[in-house]
PDB file of N, CA and C in Angstrom:
ATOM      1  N   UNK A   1     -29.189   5.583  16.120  1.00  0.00           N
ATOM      2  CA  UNK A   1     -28.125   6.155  15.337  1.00  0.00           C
ATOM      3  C   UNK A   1     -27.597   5.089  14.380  1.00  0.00           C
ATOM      4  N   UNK A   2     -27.297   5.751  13.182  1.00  0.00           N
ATOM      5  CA  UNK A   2     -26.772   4.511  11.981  1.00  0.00           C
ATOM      6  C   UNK A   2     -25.409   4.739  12.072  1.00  0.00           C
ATOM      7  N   UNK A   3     -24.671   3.577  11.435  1.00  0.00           N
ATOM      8  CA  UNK A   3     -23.462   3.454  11.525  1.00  0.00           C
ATOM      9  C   UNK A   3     -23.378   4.168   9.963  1.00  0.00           C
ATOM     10  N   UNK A   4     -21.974   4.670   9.347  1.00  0.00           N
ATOM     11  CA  UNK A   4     -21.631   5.290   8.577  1.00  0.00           C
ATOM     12  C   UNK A   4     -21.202   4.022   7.627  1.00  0.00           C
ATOM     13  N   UNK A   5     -21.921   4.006   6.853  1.00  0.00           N
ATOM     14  CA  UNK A   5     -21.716   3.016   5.402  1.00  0.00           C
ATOM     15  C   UNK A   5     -20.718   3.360   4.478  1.00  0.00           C
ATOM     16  N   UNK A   6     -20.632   4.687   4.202  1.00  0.00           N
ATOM     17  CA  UNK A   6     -20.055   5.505   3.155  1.00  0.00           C
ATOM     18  C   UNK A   6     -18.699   5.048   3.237  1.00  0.00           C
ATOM     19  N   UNK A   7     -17.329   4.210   3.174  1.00  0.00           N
ATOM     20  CA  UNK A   7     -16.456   3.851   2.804  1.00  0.00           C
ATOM     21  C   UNK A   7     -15.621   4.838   2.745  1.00  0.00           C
ATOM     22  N   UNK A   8     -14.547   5.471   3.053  1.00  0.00           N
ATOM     23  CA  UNK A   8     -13.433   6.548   2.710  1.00  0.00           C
ATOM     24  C   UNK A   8     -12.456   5.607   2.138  1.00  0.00           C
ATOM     25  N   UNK A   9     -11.654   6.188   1.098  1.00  0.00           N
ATOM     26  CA  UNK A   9     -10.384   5.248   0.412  1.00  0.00           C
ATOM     27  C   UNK A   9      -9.216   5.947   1.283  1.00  0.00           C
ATOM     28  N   UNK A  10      -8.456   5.552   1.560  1.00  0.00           N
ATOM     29  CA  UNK A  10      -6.988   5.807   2.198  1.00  0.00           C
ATOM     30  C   UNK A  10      -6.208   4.967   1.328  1.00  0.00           C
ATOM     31  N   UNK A  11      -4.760   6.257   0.857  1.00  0.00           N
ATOM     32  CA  UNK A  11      -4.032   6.235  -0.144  1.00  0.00           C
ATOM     33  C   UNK A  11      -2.670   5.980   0.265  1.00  0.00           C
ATOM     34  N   UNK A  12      -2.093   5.353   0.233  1.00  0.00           N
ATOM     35  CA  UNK A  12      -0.933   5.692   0.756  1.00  0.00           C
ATOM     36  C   UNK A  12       0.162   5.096   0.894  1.00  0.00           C
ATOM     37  N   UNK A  13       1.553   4.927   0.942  1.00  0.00           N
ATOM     38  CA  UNK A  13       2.947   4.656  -0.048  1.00  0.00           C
ATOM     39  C   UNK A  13       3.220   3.241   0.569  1.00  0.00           C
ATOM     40  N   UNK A  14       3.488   2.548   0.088  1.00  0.00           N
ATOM     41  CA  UNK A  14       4.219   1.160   0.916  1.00  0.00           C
ATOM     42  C   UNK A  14       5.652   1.129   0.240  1.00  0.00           C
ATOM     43  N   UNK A  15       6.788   0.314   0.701  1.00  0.00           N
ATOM     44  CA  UNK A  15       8.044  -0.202   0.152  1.00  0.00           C
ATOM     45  C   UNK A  15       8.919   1.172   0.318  1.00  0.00           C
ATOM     46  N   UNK A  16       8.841   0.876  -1.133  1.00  0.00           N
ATOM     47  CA  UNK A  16      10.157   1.744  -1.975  1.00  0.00           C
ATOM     48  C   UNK A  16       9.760   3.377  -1.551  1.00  0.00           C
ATOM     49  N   UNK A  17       8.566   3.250  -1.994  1.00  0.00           N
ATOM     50  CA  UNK A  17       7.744   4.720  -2.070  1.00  0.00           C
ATOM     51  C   UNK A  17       7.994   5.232  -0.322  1.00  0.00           C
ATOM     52  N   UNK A  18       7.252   4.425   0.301  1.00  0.00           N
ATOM     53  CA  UNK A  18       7.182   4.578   2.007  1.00  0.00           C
ATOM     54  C   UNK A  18       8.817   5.190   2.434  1.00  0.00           C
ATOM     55  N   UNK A  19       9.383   4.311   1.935  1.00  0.00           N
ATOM     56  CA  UNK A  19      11.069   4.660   2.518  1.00  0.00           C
ATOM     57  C   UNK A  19      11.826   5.503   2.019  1.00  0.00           C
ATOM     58  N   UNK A  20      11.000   5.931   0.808  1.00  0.00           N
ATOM     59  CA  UNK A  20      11.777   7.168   0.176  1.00  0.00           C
ATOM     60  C   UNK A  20      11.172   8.875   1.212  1.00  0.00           C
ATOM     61  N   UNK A  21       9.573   8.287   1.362  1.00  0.00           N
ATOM     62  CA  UNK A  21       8.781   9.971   1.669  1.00  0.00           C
ATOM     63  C   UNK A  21       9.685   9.785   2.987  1.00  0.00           C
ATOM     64  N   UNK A  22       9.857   8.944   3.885  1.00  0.00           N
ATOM     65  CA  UNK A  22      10.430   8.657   4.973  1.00  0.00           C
ATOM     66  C   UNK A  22      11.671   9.649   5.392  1.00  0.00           C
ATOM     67  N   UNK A  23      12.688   9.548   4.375  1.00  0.00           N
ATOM     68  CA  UNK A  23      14.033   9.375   4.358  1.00  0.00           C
ATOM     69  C   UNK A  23      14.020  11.474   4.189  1.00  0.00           C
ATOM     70  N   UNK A  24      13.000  11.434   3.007  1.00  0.00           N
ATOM     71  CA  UNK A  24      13.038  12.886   2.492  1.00  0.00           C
ATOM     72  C   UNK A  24      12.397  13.900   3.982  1.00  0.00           C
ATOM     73  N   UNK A  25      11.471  13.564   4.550  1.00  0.00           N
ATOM     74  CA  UNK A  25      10.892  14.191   5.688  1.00  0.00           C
ATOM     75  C   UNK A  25      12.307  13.879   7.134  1.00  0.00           C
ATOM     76  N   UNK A  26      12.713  12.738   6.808  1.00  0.00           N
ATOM     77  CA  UNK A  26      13.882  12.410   8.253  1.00  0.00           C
ATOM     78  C   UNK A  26      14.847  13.873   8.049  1.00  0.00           C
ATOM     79  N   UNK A  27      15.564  14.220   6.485  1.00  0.00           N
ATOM     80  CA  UNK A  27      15.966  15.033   6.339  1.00  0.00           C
ATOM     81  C   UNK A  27      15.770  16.395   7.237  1.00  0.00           C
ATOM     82  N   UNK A  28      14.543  17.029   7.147  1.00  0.00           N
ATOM     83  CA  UNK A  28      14.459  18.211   7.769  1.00  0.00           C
ATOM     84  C   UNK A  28      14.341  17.869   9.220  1.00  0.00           C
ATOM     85  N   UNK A  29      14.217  16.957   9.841  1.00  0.00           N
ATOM     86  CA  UNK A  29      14.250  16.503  11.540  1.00  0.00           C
ATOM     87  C   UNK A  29      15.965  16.400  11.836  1.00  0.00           C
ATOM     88  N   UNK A  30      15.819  16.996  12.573  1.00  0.00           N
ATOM     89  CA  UNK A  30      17.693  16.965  13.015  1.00  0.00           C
ATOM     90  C   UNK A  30      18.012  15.461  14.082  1.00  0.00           C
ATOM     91  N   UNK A  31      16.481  14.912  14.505  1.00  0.00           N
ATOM     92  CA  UNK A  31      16.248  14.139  15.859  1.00  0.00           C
ATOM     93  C   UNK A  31      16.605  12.794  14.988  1.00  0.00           C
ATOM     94  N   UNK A  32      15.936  12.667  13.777  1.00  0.00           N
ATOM     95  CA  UNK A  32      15.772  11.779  12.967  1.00  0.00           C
ATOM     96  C   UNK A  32      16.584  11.384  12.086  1.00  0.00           C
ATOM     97  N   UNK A  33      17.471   9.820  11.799  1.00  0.00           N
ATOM     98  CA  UNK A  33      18.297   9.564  10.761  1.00  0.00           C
ATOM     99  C   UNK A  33      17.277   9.303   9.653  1.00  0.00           C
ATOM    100  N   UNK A  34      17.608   9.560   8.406  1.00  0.00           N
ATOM    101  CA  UNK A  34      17.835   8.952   7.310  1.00  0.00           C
ATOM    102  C   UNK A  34      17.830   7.610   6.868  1.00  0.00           C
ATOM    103  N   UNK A  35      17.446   6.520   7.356  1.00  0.00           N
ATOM    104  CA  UNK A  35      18.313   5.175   7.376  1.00  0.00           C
ATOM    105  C   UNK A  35      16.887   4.204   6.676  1.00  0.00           C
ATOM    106  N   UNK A  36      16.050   4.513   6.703  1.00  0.00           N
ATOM    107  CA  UNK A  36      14.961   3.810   6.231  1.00  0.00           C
ATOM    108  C   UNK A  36      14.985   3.294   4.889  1.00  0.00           C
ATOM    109  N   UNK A  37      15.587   4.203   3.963  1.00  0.00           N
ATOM    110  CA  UNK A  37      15.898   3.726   2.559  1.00  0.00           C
ATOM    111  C   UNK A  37      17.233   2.284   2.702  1.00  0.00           C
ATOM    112  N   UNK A  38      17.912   2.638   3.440  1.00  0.00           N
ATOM    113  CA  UNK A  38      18.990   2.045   3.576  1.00  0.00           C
ATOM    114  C   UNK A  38      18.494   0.523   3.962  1.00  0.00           C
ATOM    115  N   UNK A  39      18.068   0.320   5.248  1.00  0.00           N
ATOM    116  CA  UNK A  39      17.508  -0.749   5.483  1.00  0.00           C
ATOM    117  C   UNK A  39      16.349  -1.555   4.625  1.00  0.00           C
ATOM    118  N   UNK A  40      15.799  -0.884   3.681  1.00  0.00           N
ATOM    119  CA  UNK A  40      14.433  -1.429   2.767  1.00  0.00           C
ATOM    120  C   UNK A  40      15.796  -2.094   1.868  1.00  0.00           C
ATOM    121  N   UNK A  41      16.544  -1.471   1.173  1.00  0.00           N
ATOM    122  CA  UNK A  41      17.611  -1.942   0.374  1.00  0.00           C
ATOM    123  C   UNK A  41      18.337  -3.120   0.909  1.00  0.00           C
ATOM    124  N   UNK A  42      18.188  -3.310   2.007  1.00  0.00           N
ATOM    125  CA  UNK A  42      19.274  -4.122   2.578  1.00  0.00           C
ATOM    126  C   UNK A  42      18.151  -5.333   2.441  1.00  0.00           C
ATOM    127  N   UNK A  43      16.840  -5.334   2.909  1.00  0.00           N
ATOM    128  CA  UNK A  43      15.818  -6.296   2.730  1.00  0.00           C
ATOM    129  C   UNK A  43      15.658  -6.631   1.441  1.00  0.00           C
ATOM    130  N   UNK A  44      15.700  -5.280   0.411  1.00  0.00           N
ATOM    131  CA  UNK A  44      15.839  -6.152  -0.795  1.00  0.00           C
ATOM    132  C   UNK A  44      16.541  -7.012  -1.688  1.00  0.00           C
ATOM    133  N   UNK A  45      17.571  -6.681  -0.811  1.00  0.00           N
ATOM    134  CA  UNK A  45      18.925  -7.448  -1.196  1.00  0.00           C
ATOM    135  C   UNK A  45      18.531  -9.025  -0.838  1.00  0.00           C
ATOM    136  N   UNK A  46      18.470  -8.968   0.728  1.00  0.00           N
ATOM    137  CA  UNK A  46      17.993 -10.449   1.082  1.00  0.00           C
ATOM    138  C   UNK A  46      17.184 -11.613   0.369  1.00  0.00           C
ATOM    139  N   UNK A  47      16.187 -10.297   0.045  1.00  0.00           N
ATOM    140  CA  UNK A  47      14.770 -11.458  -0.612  1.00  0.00           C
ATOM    141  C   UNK A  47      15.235 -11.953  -2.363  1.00  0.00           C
ATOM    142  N   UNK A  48      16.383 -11.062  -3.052  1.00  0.00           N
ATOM    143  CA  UNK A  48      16.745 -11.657  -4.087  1.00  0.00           C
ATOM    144  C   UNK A  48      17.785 -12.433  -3.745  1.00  0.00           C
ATOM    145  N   UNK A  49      18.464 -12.420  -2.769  1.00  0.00           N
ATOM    146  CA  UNK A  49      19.548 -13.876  -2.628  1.00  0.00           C
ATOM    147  C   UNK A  49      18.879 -15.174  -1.990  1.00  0.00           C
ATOM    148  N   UNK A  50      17.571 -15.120  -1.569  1.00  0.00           N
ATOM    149  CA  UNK A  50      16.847 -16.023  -1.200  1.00  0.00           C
ATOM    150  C   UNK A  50      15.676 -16.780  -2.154  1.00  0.00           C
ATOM    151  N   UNK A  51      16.009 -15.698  -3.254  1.00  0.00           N
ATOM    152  CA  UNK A  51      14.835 -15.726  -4.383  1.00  0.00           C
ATOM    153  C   UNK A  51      13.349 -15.570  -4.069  1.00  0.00           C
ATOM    154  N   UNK A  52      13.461 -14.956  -3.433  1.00  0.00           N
ATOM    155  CA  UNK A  52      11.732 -14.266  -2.406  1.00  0.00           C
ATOM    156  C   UNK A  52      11.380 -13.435  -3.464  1.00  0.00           C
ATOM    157  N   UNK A  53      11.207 -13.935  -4.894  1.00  0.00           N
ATOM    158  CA  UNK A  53      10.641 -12.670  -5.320  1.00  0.00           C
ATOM    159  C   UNK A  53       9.145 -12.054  -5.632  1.00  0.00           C
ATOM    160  N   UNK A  54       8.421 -13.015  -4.767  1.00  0.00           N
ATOM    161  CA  UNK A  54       7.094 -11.846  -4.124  1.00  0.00           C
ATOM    162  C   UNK A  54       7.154 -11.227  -3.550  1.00  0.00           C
ATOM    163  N   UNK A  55       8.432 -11.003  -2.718  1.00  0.00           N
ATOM    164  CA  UNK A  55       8.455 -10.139  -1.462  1.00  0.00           C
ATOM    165  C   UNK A  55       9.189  -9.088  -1.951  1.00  0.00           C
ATOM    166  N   UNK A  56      10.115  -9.409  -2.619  1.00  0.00           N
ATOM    167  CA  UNK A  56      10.630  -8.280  -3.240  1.00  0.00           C
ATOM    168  C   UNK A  56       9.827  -7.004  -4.407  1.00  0.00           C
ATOM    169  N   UNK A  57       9.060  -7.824  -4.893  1.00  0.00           N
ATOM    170  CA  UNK A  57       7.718  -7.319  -5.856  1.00  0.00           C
ATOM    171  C   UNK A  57       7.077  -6.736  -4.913  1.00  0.00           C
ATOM    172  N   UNK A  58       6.945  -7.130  -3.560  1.00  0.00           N
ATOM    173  CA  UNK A  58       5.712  -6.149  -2.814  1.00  0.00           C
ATOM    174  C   UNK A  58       6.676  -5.045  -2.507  1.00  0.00           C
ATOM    175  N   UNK A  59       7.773  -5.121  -1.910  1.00  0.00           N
ATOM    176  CA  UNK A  59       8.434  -3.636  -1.605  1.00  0.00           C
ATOM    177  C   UNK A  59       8.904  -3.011  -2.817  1.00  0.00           C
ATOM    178  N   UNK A  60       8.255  -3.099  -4.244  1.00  0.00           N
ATOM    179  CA  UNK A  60       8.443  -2.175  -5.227  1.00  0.00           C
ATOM    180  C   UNK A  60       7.253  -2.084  -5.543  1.00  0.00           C
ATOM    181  N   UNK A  61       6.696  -2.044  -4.191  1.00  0.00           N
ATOM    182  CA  UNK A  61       5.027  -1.708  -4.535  1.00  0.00           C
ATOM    183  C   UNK A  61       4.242  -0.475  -5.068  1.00  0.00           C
ATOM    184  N   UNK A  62       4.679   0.327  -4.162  1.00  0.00           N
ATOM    185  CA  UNK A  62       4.185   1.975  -4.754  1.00  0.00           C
ATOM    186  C   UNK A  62       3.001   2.151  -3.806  1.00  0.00           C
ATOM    187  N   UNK A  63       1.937   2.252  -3.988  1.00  0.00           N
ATOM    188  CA  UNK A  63       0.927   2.493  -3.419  1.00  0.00           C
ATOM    189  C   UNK A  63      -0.056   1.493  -3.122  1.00  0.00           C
ATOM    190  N   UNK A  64      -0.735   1.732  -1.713  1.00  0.00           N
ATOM    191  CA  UNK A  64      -2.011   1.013  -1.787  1.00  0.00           C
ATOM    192  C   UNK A  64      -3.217   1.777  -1.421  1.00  0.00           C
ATOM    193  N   UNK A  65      -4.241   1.421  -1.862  1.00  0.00           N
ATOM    194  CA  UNK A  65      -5.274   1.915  -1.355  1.00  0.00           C
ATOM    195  C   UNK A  65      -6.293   1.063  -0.918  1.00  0.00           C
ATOM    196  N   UNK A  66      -7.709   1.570  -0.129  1.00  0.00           N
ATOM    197  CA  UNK A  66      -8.221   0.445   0.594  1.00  0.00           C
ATOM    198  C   UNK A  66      -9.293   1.470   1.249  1.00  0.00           C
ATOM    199  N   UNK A  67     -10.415   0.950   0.914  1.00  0.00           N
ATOM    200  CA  UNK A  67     -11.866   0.896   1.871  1.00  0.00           C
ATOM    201  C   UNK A  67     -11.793   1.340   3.255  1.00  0.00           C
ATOM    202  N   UNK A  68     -11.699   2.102   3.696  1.00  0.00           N
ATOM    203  CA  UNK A  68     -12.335   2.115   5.764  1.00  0.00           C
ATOM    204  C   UNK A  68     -13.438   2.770   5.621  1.00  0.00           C
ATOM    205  N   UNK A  69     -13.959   2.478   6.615  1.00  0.00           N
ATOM    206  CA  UNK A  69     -14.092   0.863   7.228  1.00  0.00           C
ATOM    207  C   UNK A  69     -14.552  -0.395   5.927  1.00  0.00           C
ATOM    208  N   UNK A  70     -13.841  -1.299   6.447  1.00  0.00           N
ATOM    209  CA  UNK A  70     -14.243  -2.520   5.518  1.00  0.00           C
ATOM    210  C   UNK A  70     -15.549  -2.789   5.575  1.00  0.00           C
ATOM    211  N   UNK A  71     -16.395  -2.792   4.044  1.00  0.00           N
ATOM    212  CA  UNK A  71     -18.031  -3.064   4.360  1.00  0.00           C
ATOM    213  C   UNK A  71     -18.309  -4.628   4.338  1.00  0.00           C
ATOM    214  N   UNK A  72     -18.228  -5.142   5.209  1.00  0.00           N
ATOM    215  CA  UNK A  72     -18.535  -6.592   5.362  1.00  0.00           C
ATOM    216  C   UNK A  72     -17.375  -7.315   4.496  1.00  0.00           C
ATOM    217  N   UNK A  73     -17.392  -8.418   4.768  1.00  0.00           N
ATOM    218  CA  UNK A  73     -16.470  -9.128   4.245  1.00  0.00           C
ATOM    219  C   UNK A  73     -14.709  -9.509   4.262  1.00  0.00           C
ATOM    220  N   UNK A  74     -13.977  -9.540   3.946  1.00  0.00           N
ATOM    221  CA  UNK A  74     -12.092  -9.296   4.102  1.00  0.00           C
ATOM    222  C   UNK A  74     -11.930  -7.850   3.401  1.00  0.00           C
ATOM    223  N   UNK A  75     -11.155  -7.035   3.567  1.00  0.00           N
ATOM    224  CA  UNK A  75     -10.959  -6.145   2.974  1.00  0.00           C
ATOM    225  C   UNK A  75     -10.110  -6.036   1.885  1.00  0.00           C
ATOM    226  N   UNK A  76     -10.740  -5.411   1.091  1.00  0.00           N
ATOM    227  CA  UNK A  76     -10.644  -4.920  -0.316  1.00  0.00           C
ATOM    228  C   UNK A  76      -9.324  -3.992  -0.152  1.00  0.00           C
ATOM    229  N   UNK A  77      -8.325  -4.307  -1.196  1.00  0.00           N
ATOM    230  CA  UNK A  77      -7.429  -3.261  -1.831  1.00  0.00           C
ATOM    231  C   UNK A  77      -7.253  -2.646  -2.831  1.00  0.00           C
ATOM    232  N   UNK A  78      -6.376  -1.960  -3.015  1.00  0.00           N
ATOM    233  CA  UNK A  78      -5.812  -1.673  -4.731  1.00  0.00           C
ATOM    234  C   UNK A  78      -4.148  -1.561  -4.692  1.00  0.00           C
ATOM    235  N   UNK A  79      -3.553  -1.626  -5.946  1.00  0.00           N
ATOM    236  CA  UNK A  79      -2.502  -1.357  -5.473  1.00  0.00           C
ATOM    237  C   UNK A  79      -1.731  -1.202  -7.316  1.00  0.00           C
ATOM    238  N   UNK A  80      -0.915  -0.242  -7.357  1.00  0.00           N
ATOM    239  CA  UNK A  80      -0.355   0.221  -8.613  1.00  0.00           C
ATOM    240  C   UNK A  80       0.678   1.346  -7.934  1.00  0.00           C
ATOM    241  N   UNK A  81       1.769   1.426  -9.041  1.00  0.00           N
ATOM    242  CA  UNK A  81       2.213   2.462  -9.075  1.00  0.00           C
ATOM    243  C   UNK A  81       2.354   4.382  -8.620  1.00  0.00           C
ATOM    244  N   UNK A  82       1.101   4.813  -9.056  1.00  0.00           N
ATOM    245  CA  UNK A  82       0.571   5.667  -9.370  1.00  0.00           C
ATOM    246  C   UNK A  82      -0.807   5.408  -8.225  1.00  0.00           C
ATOM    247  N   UNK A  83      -0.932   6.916  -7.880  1.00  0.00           N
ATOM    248  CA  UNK A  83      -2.129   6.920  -6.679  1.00  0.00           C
ATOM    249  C   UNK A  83      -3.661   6.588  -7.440  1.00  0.00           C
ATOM    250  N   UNK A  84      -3.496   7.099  -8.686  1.00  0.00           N
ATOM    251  CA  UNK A  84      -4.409   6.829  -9.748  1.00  0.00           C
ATOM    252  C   UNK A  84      -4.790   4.878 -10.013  1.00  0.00           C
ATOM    253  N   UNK A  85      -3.733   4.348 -10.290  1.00  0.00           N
ATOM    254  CA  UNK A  85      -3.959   3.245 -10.600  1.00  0.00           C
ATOM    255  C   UNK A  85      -4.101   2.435  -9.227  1.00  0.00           C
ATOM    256  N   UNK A  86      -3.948   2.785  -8.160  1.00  0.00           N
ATOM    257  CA  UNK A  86      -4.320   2.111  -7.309  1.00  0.00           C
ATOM    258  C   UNK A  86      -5.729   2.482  -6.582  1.00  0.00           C
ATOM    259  N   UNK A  87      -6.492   3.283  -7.165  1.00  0.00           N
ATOM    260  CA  UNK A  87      -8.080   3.631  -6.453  1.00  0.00           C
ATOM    261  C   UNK A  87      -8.358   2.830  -7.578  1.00  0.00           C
ATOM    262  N   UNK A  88      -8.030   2.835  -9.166  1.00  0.00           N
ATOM    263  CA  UNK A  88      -8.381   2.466 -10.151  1.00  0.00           C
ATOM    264  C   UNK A  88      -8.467   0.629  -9.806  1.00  0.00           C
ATOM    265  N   UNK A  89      -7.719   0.041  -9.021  1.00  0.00           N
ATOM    266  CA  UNK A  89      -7.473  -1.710  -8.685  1.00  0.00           C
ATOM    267  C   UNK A  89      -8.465  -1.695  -7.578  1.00  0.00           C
ATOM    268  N   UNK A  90      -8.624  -1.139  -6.675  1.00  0.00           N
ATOM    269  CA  UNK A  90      -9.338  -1.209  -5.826  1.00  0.00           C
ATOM    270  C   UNK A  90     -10.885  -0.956  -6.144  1.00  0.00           C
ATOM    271  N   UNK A  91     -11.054  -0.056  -7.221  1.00  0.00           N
ATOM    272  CA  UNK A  91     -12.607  -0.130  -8.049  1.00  0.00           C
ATOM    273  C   UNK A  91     -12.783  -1.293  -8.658  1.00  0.00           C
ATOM    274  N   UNK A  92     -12.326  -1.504  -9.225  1.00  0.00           N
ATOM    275  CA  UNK A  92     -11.893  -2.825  -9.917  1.00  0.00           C
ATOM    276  C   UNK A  92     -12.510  -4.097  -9.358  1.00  0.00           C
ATOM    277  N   UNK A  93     -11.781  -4.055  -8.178  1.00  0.00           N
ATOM    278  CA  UNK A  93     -11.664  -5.310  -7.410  1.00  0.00           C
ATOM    279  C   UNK A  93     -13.058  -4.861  -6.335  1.00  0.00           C
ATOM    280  N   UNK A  94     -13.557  -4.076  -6.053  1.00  0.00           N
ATOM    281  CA  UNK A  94     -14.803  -3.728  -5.388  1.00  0.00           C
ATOM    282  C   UNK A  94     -15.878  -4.005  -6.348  1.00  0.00           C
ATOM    283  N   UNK A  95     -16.314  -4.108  -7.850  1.00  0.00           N
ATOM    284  CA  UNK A  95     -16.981  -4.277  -8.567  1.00  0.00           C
ATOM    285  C   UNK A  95     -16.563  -6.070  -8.756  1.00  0.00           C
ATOM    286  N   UNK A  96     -15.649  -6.377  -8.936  1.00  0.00           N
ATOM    287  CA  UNK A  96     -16.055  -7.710  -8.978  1.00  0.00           C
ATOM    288  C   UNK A  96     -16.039  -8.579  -7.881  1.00  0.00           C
ATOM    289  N   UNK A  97     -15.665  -7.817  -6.315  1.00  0.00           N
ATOM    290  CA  UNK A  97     -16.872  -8.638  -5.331  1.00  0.00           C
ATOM    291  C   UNK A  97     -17.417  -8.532  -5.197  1.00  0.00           C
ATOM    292  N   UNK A  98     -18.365  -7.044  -5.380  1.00  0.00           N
ATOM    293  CA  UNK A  98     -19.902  -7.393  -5.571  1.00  0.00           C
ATOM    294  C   UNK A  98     -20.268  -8.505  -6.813  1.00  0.00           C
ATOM    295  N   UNK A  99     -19.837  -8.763  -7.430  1.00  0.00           N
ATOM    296  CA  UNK A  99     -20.733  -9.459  -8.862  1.00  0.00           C
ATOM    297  C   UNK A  99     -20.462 -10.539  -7.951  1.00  0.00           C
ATOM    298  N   UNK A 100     -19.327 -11.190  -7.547  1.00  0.00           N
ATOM    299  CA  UNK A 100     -19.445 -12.666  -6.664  1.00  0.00           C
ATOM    300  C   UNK A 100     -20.337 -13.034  -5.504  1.00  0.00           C
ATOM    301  N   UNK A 101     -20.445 -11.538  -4.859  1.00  0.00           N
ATOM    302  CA  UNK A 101     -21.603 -11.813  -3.802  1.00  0.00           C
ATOM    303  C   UNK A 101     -22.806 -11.628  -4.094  1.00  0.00           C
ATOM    304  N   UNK A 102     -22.998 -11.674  -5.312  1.00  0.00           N
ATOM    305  CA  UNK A 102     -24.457 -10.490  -5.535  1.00  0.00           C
ATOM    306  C   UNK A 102     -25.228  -9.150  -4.976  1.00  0.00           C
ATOM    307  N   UNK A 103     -24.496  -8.422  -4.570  1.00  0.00           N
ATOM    308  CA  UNK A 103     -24.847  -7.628  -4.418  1.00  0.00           C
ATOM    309  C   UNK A 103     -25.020  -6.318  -5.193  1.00  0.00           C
TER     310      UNK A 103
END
């Protein structure tokens, strides 16, 4: 039996984005607070009084996307705004590790 080569992309929200779908779905759960936006804000607060501002740049991330299973090597991402521009970074960045590995 062969193992499955074929790569699936998985899409999906980090930061700002993550804590917003979060907050909007906590809404209709009666079990569930709301508080996820609240606390991302409160982290972002931190990382600009600390001047962390890579960290703060990653939680105004938006989306990432990414290879499963990883085909050999560290795994490959993408990451943009838009669900579009992040398959679009992750093609990107999959075409120019192949050109580095030769493959």
């Amino acid at each position: 039996m062969t193992a499955n080569t074929n790569p699936t992309i998985a899409i999906y929200p980090v930061g700002l984005l993550a804590d917003l779908q979060h907050d909007w779905r906590a809404r209709s759960n009666e079990y569930e607070s709301p508080t996820s936006l609240c606390h991302g804000l409160r982290y972002l607060a931190a990382c600009i009084r600390r001047q962390d501002w890579s960290a703060a740049r990653a939680w105004l991330g938006g989306y990432n996307a990414e290879a499963t299973p990883s085909v050999g090597g560290p795994a490959l991402y993408g990451a943009g705004w838009t669900r579009r521009r992040a398959a679009a970074a992750l093609a990107r960045r999959t075409l120019t590790a192949g050109k580095e590995t030769g493959r």
